[in-house]
PDB file of N, CA and C in Angstrom:
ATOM      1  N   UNK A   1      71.180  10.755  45.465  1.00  0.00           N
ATOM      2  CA  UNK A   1      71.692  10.803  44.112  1.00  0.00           C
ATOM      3  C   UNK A   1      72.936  11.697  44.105  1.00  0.00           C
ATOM      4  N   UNK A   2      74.237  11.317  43.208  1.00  0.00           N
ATOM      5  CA  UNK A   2      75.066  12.046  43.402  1.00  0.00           C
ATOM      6  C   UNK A   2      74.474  13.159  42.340  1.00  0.00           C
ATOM      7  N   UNK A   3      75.977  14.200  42.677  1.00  0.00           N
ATOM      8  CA  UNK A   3      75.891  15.198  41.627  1.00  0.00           C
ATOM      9  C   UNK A   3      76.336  15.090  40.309  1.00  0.00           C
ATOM     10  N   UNK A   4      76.505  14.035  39.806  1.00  0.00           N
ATOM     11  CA  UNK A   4      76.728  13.524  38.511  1.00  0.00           C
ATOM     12  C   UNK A   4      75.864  12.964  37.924  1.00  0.00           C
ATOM     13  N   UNK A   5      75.127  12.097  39.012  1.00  0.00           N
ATOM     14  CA  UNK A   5      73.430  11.453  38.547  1.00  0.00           C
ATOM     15  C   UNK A   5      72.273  12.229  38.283  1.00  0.00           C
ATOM     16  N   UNK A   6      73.311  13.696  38.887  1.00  0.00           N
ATOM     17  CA  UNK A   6      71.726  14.403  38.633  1.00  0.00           C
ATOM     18  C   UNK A   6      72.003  15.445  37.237  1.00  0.00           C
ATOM     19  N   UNK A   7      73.385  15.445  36.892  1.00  0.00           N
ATOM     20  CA  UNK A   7      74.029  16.242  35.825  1.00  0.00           C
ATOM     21  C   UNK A   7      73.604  15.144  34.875  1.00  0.00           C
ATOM     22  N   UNK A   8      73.659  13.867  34.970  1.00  0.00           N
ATOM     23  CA  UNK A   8      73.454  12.551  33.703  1.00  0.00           C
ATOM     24  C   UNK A   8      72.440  12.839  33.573  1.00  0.00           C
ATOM     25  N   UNK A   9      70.257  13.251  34.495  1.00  0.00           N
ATOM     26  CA  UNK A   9      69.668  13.649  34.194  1.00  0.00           C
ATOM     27  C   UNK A   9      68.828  14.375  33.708  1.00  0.00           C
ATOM     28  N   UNK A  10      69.595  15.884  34.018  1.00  0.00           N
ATOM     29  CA  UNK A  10      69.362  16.735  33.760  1.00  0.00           C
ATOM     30  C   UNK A  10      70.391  16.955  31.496  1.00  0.00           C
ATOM     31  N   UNK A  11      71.127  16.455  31.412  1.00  0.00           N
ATOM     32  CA  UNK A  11      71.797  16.390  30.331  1.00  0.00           C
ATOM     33  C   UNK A  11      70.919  15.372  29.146  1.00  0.00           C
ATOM     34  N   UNK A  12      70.637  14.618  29.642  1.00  0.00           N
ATOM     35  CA  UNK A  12      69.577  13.357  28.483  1.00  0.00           C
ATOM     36  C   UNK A  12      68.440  13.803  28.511  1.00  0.00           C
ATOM     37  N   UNK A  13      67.462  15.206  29.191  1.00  0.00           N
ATOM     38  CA  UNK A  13      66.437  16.127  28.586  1.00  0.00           C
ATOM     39  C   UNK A  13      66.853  17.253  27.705  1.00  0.00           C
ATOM     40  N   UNK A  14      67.992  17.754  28.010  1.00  0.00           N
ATOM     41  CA  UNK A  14      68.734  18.482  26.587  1.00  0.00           C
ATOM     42  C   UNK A  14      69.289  17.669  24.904  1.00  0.00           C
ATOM     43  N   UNK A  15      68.867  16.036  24.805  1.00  0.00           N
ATOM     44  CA  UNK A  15      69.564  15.921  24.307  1.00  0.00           C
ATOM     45  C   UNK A  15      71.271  15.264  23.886  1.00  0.00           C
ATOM     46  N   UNK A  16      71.577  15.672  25.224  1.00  0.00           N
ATOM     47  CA  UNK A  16      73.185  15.526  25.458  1.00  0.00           C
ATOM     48  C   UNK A  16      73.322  13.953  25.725  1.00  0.00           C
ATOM     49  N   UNK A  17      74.587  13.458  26.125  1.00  0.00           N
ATOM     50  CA  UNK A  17      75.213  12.339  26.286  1.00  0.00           C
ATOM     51  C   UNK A  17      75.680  12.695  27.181  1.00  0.00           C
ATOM     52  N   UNK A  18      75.966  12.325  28.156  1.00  0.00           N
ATOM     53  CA  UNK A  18      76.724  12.813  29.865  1.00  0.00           C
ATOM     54  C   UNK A  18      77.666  11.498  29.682  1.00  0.00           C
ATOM     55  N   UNK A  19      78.611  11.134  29.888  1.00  0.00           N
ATOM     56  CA  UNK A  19      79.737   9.961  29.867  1.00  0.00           C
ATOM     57  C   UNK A  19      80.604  10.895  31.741  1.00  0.00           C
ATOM     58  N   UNK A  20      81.075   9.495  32.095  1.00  0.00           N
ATOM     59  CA  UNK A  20      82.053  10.467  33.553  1.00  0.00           C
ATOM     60  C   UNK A  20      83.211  11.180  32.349  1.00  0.00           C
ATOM     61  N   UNK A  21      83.772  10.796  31.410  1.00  0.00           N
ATOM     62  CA  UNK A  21      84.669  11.659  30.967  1.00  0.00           C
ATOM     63  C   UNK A  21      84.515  12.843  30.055  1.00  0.00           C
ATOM     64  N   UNK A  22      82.799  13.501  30.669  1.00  0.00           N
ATOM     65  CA  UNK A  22      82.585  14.741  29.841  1.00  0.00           C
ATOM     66  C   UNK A  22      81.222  14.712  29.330  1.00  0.00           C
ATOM     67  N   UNK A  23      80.764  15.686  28.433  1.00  0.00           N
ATOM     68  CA  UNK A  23      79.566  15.575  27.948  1.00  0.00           C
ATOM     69  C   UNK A  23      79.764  15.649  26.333  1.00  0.00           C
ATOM     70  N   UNK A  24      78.961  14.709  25.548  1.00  0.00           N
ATOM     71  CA  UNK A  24      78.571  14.345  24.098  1.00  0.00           C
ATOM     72  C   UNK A  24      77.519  15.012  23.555  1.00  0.00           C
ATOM     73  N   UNK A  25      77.840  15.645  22.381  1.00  0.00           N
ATOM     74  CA  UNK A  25      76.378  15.934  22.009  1.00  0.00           C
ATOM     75  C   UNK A  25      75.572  14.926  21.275  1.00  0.00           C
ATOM     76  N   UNK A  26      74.666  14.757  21.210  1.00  0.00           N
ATOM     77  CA  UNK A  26      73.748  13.281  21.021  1.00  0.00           C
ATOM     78  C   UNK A  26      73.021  14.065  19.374  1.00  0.00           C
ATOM     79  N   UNK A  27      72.570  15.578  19.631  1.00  0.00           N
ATOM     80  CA  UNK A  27      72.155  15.990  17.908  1.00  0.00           C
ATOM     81  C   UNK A  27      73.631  16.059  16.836  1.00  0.00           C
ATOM     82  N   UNK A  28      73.395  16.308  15.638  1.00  0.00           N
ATOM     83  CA  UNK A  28      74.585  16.719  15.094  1.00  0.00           C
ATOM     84  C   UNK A  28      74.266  17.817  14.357  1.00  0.00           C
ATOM     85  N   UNK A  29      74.891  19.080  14.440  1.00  0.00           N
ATOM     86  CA  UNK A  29      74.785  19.800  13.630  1.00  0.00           C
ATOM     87  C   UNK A  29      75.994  20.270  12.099  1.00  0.00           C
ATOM     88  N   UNK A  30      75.944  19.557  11.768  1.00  0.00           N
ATOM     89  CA  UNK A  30      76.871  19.574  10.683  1.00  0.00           C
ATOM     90  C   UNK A  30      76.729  20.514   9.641  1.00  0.00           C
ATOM     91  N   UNK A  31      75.428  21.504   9.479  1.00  0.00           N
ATOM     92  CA  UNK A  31      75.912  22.671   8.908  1.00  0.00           C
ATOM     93  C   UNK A  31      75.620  24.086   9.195  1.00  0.00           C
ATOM     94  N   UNK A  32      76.183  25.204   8.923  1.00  0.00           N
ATOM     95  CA  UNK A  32      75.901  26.298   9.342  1.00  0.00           C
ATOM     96  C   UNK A  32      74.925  26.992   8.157  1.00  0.00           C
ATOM     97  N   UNK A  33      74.140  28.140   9.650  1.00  0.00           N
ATOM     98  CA  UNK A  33      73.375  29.034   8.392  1.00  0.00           C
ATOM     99  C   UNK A  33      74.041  30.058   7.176  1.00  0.00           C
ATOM    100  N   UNK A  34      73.660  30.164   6.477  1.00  0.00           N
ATOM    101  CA  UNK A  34      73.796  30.856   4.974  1.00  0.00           C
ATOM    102  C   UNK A  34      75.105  29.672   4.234  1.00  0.00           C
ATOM    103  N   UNK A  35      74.905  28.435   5.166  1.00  0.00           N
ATOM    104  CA  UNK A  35      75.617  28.008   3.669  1.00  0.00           C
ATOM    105  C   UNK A  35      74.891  26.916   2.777  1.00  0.00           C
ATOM    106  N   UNK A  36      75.452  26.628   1.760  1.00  0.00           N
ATOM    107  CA  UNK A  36      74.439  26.137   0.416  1.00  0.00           C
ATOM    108  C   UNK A  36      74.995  24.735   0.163  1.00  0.00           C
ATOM    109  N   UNK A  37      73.854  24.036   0.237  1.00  0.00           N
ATOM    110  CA  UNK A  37      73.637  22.610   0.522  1.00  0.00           C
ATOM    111  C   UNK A  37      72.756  21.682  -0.830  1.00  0.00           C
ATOM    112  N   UNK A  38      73.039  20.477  -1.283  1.00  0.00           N
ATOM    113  CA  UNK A  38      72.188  19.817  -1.728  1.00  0.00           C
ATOM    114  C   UNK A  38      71.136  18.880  -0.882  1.00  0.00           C
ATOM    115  N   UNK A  39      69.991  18.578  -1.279  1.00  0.00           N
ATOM    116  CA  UNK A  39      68.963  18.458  -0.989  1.00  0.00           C
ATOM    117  C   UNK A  39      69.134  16.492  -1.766  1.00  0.00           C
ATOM    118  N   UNK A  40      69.397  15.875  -0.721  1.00  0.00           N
ATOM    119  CA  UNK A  40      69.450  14.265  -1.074  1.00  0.00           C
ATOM    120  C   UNK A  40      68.516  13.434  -0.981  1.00  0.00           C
ATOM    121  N   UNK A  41      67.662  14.044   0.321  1.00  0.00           N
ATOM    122  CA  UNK A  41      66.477  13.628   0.726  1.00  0.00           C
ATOM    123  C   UNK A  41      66.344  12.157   1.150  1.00  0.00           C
ATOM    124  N   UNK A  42      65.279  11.844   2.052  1.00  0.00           N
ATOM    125  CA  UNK A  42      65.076  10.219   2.485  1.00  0.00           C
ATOM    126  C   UNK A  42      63.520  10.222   2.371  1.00  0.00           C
ATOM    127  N   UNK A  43      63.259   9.146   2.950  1.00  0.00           N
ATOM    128  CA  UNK A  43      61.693   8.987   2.453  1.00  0.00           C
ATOM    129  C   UNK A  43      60.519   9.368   2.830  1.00  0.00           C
ATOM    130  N   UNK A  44      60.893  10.664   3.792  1.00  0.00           N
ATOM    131  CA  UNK A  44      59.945  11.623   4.011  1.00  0.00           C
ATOM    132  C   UNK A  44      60.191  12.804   3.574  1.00  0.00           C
ATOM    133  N   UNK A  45      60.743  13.301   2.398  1.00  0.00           N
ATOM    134  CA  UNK A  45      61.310  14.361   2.103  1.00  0.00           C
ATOM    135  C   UNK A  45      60.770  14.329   0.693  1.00  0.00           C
ATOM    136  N   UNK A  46      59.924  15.533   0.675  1.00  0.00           N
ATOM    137  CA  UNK A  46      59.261  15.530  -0.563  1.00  0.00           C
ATOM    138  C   UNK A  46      60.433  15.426  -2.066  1.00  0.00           C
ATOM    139  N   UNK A  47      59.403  14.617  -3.288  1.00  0.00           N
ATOM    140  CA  UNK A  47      60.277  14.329  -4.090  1.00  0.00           C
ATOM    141  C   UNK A  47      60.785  15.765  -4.926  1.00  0.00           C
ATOM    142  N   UNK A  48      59.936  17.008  -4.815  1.00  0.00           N
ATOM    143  CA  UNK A  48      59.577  18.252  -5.471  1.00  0.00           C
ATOM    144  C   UNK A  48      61.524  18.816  -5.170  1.00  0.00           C
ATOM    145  N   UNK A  49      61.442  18.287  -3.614  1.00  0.00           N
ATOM    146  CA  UNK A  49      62.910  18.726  -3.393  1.00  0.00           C
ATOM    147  C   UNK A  49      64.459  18.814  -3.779  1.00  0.00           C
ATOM    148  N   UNK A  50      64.455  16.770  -4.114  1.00  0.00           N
ATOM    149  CA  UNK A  50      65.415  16.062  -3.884  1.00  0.00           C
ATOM    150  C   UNK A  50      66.417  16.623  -5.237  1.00  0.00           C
ATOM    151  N   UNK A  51      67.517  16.523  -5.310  1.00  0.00           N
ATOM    152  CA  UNK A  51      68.602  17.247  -5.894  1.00  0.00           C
ATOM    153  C   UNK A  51      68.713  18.884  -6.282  1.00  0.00           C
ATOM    154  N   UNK A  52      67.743  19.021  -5.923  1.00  0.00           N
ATOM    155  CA  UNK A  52      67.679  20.990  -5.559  1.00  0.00           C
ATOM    156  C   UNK A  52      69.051  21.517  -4.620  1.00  0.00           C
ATOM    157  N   UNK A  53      69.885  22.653  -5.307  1.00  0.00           N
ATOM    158  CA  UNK A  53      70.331  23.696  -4.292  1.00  0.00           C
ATOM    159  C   UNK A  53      69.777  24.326  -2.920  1.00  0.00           C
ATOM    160  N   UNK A  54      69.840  24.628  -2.061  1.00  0.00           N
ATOM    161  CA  UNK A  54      69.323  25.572  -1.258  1.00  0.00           C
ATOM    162  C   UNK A  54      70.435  25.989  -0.074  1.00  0.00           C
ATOM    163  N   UNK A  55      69.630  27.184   0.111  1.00  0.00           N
ATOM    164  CA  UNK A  55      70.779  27.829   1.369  1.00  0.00           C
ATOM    165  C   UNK A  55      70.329  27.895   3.070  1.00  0.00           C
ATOM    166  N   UNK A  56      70.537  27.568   3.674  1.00  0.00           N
ATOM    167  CA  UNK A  56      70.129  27.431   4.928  1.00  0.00           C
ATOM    168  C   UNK A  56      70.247  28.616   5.652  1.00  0.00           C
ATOM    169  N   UNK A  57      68.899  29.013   6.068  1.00  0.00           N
ATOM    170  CA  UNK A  57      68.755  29.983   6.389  1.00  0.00           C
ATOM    171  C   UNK A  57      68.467  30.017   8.042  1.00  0.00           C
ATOM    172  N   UNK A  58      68.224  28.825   8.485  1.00  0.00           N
ATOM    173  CA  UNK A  58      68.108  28.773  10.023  1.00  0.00           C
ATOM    174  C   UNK A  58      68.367  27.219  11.021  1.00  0.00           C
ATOM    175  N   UNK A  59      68.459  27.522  11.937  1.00  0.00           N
ATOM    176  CA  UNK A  59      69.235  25.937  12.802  1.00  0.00           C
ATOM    177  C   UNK A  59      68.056  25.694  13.574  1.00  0.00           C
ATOM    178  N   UNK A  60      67.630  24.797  13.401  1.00  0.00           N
ATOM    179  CA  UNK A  60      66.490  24.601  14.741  1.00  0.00           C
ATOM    180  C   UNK A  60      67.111  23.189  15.485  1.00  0.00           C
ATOM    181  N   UNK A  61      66.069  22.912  16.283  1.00  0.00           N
ATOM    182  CA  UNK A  61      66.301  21.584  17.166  1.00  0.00           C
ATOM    183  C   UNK A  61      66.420  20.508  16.581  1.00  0.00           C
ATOM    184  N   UNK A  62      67.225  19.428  17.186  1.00  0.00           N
ATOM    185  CA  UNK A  62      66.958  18.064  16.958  1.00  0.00           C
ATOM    186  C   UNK A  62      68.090  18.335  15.588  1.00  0.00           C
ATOM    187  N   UNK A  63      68.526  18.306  14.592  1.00  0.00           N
ATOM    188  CA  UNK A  63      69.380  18.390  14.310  1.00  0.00           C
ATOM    189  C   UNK A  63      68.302  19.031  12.227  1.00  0.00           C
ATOM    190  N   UNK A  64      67.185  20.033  13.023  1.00  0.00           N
ATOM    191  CA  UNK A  64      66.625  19.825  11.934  1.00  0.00           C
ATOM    192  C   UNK A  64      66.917  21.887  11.295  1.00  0.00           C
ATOM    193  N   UNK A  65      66.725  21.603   9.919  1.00  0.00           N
ATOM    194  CA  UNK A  65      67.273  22.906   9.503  1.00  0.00           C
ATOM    195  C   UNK A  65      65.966  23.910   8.747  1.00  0.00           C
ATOM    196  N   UNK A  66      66.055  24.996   8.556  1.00  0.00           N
ATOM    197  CA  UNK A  66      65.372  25.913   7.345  1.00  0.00           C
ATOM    198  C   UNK A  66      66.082  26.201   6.538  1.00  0.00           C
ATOM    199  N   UNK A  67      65.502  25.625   5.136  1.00  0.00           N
ATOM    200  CA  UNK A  67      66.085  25.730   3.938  1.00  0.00           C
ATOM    201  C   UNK A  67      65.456  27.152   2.406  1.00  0.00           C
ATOM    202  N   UNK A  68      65.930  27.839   2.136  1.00  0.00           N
ATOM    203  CA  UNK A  68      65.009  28.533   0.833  1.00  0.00           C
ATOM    204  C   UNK A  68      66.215  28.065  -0.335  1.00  0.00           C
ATOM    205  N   UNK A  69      64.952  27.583  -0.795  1.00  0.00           N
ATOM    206  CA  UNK A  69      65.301  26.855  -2.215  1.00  0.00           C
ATOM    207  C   UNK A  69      66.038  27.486  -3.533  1.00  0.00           C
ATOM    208  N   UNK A  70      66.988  27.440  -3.620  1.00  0.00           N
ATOM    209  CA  UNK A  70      67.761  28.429  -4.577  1.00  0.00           C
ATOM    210  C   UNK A  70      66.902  28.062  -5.836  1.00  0.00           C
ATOM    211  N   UNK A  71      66.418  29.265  -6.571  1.00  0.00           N
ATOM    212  CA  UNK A  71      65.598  29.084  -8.004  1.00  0.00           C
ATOM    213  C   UNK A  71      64.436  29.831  -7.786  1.00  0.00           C
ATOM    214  N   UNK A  72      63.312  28.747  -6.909  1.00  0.00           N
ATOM    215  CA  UNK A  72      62.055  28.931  -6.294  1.00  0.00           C
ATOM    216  C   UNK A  72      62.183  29.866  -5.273  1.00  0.00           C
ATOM    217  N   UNK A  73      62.551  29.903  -4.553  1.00  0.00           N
ATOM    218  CA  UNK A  73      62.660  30.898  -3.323  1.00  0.00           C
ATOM    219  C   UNK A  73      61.990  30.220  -2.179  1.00  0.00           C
ATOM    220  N   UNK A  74      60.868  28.633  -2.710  1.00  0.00           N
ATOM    221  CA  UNK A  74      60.462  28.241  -1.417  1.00  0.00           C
ATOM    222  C   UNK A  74      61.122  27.797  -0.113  1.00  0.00           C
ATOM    223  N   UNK A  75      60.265  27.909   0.761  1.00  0.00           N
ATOM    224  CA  UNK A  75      61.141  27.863   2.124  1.00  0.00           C
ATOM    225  C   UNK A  75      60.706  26.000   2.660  1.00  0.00           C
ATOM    226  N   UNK A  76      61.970  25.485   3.100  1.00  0.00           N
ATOM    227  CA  UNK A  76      60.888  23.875   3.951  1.00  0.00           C
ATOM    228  C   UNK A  76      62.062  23.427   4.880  1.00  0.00           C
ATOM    229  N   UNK A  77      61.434  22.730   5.795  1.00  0.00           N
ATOM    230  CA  UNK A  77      62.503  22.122   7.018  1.00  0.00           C
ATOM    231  C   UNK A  77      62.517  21.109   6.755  1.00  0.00           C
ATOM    232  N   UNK A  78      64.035  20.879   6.809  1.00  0.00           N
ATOM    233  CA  UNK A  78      64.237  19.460   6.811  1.00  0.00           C
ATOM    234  C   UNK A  78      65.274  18.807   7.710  1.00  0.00           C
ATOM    235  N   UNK A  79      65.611  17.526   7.554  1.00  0.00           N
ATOM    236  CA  UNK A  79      66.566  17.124   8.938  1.00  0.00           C
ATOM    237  C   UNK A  79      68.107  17.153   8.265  1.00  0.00           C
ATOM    238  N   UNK A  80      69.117  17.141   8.727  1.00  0.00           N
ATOM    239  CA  UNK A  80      70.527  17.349   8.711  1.00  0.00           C
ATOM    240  C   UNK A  80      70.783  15.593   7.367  1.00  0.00           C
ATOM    241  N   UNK A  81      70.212  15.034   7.841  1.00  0.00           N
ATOM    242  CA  UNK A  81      70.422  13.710   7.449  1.00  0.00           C
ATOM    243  C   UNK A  81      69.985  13.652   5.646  1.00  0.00           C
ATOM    244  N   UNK A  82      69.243  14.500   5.562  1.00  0.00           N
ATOM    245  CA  UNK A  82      68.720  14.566   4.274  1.00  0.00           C
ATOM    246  C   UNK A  82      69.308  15.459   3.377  1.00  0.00           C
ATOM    247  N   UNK A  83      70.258  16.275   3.997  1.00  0.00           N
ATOM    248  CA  UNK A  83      71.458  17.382   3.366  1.00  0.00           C
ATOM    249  C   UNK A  83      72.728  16.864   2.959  1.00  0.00           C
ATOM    250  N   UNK A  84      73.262  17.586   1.752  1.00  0.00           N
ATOM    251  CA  UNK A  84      74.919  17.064   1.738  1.00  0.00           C
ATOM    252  C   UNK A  84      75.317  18.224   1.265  1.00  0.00           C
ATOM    253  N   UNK A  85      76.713  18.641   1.534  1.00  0.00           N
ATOM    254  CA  UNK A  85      77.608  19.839   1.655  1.00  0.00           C
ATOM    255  C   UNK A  85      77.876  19.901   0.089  1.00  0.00           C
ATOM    256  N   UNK A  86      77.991  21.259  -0.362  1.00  0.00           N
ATOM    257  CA  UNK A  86      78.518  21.122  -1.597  1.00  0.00           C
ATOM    258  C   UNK A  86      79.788  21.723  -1.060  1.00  0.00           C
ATOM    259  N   UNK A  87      80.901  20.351  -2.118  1.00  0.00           N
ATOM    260  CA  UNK A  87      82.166  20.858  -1.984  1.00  0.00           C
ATOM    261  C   UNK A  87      82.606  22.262  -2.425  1.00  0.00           C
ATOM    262  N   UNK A  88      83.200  22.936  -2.186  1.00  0.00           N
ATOM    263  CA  UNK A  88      83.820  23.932  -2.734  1.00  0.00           C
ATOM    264  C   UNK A  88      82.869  25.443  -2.996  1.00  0.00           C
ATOM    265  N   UNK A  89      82.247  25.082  -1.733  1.00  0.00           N
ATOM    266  CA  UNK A  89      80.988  26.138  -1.873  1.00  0.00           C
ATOM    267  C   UNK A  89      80.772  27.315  -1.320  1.00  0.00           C
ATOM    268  N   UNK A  90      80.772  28.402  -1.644  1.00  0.00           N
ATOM    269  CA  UNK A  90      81.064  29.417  -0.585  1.00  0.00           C
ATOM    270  C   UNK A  90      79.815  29.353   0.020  1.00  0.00           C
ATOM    271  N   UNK A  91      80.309  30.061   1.419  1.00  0.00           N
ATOM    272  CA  UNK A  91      78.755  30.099   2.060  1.00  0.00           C
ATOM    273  C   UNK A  91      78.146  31.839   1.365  1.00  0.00           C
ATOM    274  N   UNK A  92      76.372  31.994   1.763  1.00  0.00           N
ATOM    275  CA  UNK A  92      75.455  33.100   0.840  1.00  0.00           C
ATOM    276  C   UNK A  92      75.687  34.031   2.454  1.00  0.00           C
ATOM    277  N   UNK A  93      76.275  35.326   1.944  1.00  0.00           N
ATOM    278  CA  UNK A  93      76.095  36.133   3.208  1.00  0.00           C
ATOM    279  C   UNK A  93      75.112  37.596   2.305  1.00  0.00           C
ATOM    280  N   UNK A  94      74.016  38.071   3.122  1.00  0.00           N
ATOM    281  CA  UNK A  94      73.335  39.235   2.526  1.00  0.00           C
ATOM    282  C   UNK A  94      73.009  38.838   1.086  1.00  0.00           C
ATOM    283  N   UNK A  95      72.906  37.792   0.283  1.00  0.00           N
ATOM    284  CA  UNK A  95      72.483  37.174  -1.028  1.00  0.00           C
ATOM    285  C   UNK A  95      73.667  37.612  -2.253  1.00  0.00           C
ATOM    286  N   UNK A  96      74.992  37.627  -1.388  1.00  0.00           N
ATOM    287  CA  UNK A  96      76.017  37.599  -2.640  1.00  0.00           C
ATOM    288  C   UNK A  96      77.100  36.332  -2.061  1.00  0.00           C
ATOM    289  N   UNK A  97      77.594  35.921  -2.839  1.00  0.00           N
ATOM    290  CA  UNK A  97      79.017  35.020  -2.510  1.00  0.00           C
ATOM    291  C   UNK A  97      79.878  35.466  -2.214  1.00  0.00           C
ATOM    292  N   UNK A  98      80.844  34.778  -0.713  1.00  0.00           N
ATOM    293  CA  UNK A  98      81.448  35.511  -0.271  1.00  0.00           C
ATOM    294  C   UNK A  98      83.050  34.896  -1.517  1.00  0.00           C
ATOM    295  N   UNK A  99      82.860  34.856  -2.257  1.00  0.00           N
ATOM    296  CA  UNK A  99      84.355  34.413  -3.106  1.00  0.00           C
ATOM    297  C   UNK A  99      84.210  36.052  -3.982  1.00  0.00           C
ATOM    298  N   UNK A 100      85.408  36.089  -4.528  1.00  0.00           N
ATOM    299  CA  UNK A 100      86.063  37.190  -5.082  1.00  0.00           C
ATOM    300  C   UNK A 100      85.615  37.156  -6.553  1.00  0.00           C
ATOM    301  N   UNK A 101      85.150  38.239  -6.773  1.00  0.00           N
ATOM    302  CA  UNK A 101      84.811  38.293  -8.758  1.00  0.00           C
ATOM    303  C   UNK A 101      85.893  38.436  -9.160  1.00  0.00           C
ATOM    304  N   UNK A 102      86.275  37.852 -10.723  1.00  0.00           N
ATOM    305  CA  UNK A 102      86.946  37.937 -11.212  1.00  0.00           C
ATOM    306  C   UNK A 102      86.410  38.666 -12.667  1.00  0.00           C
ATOM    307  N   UNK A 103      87.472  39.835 -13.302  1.00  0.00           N
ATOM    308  CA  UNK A 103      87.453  40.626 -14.061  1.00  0.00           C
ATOM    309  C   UNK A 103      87.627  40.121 -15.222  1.00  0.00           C
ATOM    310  N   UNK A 104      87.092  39.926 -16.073  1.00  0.00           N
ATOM    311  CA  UNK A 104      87.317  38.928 -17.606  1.00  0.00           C
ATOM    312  C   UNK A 104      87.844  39.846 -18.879  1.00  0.00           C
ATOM    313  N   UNK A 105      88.603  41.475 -18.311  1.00  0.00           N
ATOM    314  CA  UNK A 105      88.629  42.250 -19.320  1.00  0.00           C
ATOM    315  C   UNK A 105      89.991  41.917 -20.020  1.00  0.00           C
ATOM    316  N   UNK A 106      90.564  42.335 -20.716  1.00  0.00           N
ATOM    317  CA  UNK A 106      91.713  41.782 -21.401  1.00  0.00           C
ATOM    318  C   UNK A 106      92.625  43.339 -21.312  1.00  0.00           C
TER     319      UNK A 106
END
């Protein structure tokens, strides 16, 4: 076996995509922790969830996340696929927004 056949095997138990022109990642992680996401859900995703805020609080495998539920405070995992980005959203660092207050005094 060459040493590429054994890099193609050793890469498709991580997950990965091995191509000769490089390696693919095969999960997607499309969002980072502490930022705040809607909850779109598919048809294993409880209905209690679906159009809820929440902030992602951790990355796990497979492209699946930990969420605490902005409101409730409950915590639930769910997959990347069942998330959508809110536009224009700051991400939650230490439980404040990282955008700038603005002073409303006159």
């Amino acid at each position: 076996m060459s040493l590429f056949g054994l890099f193609i095997n050793c890469a498709k138990e991580n997950g990965d995509i091995a191509t000769e022109d490089g390696l693919h990642r095969g999960v997607q992680y499309p969002f980072s922790v502490n930022e705040k996401v809607l909850i779109k859900g598919n048809r294993r995703t409880p209905e209690k969830f679906v159009g809820k805020e929440a902030v992602i609080t951790s990355q796990c495998l497979n492209g699946w996340y930990l969420l605490k539920i902005i409101g409730s405070g409950e915590n639930v995992r769910l997959q990347y696929r069942s998330l959508r980005k809110i536009l224009n959203s700051p991400t939650i660092e230490d439980g404040r927004t990282s955008h700038p207050i603005q002073n409303n005094s006159s």
